[in-house]
PDB file of N, CA and C in Angstrom:
ATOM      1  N   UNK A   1       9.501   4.891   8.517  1.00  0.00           N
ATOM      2  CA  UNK A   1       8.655   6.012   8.843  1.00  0.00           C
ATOM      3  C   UNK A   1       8.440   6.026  10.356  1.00  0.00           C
ATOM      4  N   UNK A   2       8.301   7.114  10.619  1.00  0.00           N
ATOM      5  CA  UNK A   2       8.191   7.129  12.456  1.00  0.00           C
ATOM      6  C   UNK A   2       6.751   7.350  12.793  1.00  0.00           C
ATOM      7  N   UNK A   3       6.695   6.891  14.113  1.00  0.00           N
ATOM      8  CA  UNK A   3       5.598   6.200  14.356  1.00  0.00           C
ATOM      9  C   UNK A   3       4.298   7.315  14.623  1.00  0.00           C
ATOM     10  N   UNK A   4       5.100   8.411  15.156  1.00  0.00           N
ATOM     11  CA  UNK A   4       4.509   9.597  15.358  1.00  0.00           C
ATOM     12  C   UNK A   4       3.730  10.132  13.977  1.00  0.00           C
ATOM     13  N   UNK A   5       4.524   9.898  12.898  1.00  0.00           N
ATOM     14  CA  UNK A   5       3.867  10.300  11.818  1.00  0.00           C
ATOM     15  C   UNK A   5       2.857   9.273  11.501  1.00  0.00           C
ATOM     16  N   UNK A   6       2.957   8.066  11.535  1.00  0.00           N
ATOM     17  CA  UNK A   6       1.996   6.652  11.405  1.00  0.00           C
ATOM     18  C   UNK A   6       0.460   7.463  12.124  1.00  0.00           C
ATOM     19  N   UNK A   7       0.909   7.733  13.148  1.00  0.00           N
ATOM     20  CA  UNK A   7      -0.279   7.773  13.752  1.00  0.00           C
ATOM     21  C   UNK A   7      -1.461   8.670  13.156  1.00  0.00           C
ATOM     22  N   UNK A   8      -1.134   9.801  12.549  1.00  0.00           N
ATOM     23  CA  UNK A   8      -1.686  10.834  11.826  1.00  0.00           C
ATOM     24  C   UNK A   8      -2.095  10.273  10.705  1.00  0.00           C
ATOM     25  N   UNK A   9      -1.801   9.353  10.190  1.00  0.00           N
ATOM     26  CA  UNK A   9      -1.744   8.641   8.612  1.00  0.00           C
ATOM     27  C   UNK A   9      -3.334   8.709   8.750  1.00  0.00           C
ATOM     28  N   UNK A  10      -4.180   8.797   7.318  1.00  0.00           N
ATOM     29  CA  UNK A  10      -5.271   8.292   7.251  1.00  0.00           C
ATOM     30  C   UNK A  10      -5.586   8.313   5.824  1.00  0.00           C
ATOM     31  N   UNK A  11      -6.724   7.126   5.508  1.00  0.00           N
ATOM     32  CA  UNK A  11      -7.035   6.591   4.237  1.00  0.00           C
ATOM     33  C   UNK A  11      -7.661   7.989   3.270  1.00  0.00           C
ATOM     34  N   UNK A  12      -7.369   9.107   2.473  1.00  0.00           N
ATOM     35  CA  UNK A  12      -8.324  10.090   1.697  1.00  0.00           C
ATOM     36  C   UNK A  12      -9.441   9.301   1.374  1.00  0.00           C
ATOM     37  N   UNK A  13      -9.784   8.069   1.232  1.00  0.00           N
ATOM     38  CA  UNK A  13     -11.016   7.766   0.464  1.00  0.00           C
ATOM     39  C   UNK A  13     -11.685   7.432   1.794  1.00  0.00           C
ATOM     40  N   UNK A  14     -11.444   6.748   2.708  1.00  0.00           N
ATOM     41  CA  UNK A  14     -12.625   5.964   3.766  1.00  0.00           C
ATOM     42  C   UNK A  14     -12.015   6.793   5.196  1.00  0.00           C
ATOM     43  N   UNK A  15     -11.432   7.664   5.622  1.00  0.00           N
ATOM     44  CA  UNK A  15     -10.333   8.595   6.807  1.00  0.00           C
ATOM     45  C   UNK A  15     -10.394   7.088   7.610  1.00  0.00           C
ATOM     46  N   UNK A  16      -9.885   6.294   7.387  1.00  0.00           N
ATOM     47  CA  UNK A  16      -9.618   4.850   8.465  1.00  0.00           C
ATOM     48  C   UNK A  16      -8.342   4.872   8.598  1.00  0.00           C
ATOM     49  N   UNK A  17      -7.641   4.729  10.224  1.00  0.00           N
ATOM     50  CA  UNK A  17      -6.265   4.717   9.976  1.00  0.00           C
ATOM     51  C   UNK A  17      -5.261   4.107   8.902  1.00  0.00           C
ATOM     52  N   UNK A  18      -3.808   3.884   8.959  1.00  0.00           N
ATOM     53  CA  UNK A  18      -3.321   3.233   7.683  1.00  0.00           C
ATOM     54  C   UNK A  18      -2.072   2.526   8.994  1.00  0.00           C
ATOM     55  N   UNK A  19      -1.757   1.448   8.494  1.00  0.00           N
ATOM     56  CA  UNK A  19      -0.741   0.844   9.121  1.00  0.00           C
ATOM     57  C   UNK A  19       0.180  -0.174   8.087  1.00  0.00           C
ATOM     58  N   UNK A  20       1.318  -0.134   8.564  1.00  0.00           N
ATOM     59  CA  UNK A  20       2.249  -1.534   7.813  1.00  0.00           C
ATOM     60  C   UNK A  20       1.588  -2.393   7.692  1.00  0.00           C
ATOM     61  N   UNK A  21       1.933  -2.763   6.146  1.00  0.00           N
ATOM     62  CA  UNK A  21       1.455  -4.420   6.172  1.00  0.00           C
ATOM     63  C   UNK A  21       2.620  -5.017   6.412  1.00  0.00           C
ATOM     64  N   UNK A  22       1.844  -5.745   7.809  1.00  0.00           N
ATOM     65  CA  UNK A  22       2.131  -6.824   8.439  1.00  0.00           C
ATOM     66  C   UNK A  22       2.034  -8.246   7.804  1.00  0.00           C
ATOM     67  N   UNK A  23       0.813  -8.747   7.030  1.00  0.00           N
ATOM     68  CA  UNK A  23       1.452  -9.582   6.297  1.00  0.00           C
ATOM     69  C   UNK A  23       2.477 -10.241   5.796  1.00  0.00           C
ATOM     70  N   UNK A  24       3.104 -11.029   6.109  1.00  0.00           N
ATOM     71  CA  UNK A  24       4.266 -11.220   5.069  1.00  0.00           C
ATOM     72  C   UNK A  24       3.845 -11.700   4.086  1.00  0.00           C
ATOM     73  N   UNK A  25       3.611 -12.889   3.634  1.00  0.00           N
ATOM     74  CA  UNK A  25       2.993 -12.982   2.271  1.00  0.00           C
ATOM     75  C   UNK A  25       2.552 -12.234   1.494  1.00  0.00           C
ATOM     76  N   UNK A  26       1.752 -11.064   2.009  1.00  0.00           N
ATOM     77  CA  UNK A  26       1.120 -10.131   0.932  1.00  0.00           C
ATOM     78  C   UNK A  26       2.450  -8.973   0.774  1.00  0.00           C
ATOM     79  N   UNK A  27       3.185  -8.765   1.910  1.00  0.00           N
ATOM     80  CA  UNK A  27       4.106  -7.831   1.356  1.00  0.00           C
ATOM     81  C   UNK A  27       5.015  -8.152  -0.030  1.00  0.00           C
ATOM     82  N   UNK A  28       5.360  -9.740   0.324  1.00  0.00           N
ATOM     83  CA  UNK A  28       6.290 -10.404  -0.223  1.00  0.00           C
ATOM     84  C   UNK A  28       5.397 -10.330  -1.775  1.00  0.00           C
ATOM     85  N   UNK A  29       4.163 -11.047  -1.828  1.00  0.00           N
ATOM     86  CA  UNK A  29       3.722 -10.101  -2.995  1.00  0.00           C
ATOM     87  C   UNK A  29       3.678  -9.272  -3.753  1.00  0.00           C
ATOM     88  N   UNK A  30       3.091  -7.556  -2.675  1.00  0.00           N
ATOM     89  CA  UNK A  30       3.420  -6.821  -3.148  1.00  0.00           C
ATOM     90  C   UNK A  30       4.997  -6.714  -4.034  1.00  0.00           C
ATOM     91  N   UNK A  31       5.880  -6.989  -3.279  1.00  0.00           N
ATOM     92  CA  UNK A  31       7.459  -6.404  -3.164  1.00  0.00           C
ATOM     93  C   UNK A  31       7.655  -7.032  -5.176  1.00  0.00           C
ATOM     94  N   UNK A  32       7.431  -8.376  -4.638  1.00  0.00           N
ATOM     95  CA  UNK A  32       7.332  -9.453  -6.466  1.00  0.00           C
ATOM     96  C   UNK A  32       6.982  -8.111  -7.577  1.00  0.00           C
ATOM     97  N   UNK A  33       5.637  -8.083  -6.995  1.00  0.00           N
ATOM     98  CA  UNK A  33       5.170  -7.614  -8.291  1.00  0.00           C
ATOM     99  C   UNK A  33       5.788  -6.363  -8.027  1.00  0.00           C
ATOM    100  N   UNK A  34       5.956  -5.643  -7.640  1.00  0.00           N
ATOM    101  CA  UNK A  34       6.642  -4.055  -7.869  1.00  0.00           C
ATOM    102  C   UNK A  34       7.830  -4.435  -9.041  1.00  0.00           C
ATOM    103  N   UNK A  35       8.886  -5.451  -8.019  1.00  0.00           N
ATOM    104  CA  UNK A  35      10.108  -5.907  -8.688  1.00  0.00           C
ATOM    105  C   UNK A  35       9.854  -5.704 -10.673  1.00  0.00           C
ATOM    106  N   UNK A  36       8.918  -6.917 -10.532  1.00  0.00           N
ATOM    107  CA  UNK A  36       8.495  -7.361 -11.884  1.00  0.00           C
ATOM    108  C   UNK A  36       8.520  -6.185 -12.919  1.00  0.00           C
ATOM    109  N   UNK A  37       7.654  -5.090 -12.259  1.00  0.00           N
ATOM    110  CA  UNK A  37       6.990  -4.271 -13.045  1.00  0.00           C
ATOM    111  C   UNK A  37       5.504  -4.502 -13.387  1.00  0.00           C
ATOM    112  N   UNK A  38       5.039  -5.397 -12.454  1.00  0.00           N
ATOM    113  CA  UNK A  38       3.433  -5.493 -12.610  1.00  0.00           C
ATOM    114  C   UNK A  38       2.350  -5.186 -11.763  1.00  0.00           C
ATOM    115  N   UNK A  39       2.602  -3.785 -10.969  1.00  0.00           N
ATOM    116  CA  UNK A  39       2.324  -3.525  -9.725  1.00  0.00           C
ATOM    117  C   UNK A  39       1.616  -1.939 -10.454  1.00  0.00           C
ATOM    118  N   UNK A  40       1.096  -1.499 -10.099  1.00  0.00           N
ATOM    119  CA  UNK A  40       0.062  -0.329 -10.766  1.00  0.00           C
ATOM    120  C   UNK A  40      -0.549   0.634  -9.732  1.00  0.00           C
ATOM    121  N   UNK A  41      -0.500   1.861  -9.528  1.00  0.00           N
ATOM    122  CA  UNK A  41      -1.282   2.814  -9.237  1.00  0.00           C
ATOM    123  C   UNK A  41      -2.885   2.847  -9.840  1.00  0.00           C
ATOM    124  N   UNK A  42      -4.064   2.932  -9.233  1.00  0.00           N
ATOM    125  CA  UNK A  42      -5.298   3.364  -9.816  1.00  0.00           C
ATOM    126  C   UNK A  42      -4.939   4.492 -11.362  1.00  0.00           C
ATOM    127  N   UNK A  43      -4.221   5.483 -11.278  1.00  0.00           N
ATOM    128  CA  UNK A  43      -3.832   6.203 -12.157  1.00  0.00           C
ATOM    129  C   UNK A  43      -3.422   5.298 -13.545  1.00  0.00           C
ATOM    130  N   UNK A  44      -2.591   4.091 -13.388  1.00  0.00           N
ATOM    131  CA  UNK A  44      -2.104   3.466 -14.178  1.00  0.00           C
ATOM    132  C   UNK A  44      -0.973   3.688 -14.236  1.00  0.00           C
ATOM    133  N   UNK A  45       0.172   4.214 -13.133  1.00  0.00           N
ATOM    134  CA  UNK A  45       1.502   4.169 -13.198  1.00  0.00           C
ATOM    135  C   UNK A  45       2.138   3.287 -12.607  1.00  0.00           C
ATOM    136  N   UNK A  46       3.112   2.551 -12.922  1.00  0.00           N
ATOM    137  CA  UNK A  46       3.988   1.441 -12.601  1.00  0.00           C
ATOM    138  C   UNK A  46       4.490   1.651 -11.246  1.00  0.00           C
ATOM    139  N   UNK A  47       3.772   1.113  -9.838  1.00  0.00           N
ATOM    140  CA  UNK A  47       4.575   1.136  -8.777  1.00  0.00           C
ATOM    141  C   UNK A  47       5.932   0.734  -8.779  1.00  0.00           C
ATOM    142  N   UNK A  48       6.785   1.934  -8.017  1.00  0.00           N
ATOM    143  CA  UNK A  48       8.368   0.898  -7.907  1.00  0.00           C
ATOM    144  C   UNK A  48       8.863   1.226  -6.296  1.00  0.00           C
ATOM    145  N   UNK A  49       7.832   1.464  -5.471  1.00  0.00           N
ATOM    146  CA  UNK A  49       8.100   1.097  -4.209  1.00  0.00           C
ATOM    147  C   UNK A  49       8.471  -0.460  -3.306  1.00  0.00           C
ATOM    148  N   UNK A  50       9.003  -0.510  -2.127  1.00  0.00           N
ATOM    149  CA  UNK A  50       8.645  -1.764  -1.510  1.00  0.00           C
ATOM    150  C   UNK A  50       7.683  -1.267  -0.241  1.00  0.00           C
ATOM    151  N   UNK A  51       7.861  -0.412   0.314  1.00  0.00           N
ATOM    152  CA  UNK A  51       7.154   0.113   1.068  1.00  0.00           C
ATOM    153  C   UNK A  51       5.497   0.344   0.846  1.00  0.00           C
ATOM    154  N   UNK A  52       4.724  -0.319   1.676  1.00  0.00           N
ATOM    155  CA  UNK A  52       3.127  -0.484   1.462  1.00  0.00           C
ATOM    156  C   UNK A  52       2.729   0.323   3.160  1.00  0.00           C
ATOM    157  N   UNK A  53       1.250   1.029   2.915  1.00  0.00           N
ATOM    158  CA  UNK A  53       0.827   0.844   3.646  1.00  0.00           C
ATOM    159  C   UNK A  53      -0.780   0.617   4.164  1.00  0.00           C
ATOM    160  N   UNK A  54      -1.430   0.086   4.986  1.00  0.00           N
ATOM    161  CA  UNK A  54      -2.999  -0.896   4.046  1.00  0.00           C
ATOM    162  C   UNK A  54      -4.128   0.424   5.565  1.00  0.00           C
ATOM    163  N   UNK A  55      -5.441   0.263   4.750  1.00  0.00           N
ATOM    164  CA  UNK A  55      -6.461   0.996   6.278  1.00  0.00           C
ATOM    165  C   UNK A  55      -6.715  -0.318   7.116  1.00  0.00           C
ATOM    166  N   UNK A  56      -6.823  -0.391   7.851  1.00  0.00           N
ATOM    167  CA  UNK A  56      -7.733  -0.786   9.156  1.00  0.00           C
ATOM    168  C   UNK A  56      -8.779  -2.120   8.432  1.00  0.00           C
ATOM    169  N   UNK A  57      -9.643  -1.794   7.835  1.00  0.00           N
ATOM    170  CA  UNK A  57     -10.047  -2.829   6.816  1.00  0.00           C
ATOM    171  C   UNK A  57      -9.448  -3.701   6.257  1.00  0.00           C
ATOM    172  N   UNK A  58      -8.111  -3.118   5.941  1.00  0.00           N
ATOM    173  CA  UNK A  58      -7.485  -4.167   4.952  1.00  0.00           C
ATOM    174  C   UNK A  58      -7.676  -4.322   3.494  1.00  0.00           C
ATOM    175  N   UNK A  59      -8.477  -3.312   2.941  1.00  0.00           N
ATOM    176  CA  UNK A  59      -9.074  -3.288   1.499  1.00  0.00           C
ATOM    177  C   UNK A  59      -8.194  -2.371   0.744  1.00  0.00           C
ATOM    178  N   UNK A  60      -7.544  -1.273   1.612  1.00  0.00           N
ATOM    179  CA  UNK A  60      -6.767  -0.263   0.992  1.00  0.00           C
ATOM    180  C   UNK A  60      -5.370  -0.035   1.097  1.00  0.00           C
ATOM    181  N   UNK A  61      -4.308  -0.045  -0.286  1.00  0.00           N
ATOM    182  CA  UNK A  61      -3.282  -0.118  -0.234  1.00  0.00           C
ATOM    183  C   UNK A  61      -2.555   0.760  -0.279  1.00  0.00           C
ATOM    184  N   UNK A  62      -1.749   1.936  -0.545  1.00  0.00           N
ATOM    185  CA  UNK A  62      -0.663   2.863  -0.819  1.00  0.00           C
ATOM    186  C   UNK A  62       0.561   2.832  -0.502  1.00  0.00           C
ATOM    187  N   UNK A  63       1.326   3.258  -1.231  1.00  0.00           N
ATOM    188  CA  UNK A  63       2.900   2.898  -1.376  1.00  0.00           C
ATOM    189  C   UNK A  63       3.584   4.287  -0.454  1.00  0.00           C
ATOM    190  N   UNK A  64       5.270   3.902   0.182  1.00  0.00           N
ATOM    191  CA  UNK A  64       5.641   4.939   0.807  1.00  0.00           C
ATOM    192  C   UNK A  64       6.842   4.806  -0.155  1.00  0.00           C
ATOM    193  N   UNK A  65       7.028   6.245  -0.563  1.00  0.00           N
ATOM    194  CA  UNK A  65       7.888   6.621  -2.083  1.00  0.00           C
ATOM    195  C   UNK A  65       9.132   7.573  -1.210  1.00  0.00           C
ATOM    196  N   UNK A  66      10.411   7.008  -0.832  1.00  0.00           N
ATOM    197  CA  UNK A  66      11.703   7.187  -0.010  1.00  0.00           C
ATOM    198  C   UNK A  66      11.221   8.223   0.988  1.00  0.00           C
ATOM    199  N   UNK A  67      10.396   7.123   1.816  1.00  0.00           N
ATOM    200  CA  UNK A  67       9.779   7.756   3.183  1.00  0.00           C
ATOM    201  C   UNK A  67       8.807   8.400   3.606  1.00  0.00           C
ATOM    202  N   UNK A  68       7.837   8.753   2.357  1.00  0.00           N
ATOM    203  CA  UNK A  68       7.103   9.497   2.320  1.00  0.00           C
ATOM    204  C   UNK A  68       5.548   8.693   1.511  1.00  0.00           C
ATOM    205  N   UNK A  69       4.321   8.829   2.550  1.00  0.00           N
ATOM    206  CA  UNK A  69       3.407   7.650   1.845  1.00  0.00           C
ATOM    207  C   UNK A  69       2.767   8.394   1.137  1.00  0.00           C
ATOM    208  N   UNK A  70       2.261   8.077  -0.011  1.00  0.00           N
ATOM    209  CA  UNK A  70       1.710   8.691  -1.190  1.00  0.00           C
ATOM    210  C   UNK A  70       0.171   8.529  -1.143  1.00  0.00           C
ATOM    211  N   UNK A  71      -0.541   9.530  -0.403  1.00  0.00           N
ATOM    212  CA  UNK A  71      -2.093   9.409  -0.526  1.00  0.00           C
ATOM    213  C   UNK A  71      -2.813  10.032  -0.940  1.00  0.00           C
ATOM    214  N   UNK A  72      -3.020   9.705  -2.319  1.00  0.00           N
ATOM    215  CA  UNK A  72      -4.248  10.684  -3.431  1.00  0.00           C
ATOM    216  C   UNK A  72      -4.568   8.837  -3.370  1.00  0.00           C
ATOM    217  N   UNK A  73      -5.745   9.817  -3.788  1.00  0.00           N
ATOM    218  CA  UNK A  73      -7.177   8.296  -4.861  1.00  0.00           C
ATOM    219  C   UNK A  73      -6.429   7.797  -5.724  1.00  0.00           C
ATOM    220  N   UNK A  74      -5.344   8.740  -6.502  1.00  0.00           N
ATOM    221  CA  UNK A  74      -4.685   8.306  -7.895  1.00  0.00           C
ATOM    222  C   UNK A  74      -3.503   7.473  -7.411  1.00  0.00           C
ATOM    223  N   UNK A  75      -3.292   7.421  -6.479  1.00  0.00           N
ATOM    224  CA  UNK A  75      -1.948   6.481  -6.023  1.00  0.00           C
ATOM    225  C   UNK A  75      -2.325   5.644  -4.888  1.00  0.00           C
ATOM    226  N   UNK A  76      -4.020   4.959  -5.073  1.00  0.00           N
ATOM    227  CA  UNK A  76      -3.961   3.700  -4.548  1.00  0.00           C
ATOM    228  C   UNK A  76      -3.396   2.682  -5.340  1.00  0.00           C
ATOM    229  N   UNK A  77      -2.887   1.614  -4.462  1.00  0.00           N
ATOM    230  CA  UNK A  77      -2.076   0.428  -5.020  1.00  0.00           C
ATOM    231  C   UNK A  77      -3.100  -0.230  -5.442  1.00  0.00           C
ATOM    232  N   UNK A  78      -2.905  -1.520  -6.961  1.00  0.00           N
ATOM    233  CA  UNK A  78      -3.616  -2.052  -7.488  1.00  0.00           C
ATOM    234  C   UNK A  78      -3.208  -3.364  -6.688  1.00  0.00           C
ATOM    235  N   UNK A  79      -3.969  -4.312  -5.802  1.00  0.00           N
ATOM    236  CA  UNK A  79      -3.331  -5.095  -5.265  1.00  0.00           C
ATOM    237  C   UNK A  79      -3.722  -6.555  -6.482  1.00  0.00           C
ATOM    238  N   UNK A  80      -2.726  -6.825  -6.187  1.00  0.00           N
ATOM    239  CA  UNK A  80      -2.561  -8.214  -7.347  1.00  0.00           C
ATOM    240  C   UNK A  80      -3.866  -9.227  -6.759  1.00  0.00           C
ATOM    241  N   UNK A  81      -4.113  -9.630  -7.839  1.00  0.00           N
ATOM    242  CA  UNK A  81      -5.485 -10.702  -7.854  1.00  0.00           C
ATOM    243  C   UNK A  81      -5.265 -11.940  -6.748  1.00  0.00           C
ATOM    244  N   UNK A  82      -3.815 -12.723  -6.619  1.00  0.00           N
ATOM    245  CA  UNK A  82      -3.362 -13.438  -6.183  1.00  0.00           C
ATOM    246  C   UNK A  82      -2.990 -12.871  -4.223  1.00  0.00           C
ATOM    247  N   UNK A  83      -2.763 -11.721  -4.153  1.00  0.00           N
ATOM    248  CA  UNK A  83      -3.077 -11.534  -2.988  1.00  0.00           C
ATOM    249  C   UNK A  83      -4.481 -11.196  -2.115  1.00  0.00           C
ATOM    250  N   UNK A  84      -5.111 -11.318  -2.625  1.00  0.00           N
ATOM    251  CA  UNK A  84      -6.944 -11.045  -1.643  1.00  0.00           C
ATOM    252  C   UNK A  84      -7.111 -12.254  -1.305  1.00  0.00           C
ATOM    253  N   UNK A  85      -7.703 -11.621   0.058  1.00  0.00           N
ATOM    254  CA  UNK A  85      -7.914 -12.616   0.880  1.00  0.00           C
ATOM    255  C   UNK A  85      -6.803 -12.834   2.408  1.00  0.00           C
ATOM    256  N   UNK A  86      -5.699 -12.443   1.775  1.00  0.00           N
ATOM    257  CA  UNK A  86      -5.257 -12.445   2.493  1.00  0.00           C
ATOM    258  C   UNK A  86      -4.942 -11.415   3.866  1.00  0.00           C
ATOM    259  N   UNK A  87      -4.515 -11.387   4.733  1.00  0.00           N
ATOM    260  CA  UNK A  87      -4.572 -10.760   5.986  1.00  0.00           C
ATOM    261  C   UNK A  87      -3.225  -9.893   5.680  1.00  0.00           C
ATOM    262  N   UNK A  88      -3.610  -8.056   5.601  1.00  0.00           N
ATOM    263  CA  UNK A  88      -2.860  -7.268   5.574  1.00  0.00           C
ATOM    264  C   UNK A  88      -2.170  -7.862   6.762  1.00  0.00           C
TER     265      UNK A  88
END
């Protein structure tokens, strides 16, 4: 995604910017569980992105679906139990 568009990005629930997770561990997470099939939208649909992107906080997740980041309430990422805590 280009950066120009990054910049415009913002959270619908909290308007806090959104940036790559930088994490590796938590991406590498994320990426697992997508793989798996145990990765979830708030909606309850099966993420199958690898592409994440988190707010400013670090509390909020959403997926970018072939280039394009997906931001409704209904397509926040369910972040796995095993990743909190950790540093988007």
């Amino acid at each position: 995604m280009k950066q120009a568009l990054r910049d415009l990005l913002v959270c619908p629930i909290s308007k806090q910017h959104l940036l790559p997770v930088a994490d590796t561990r938590l991406q590498s997470l994320l990426q697992q569980a997508a793989a798996q099939g145990q990765l979830f939208y708030a909606d309850g649909e099966v993420v199958q992105s690898t592409q994440f992107l988190v707010t400013q906080n670090k509390t909020t997740v959403y997926s970018v679906v072939d280039g394009m980041p997906w931001l409704m309430e209904s397509k926040q990422v369910l972040v796995p139990d095993e990743a909190e805590g950790h540093e988007a």
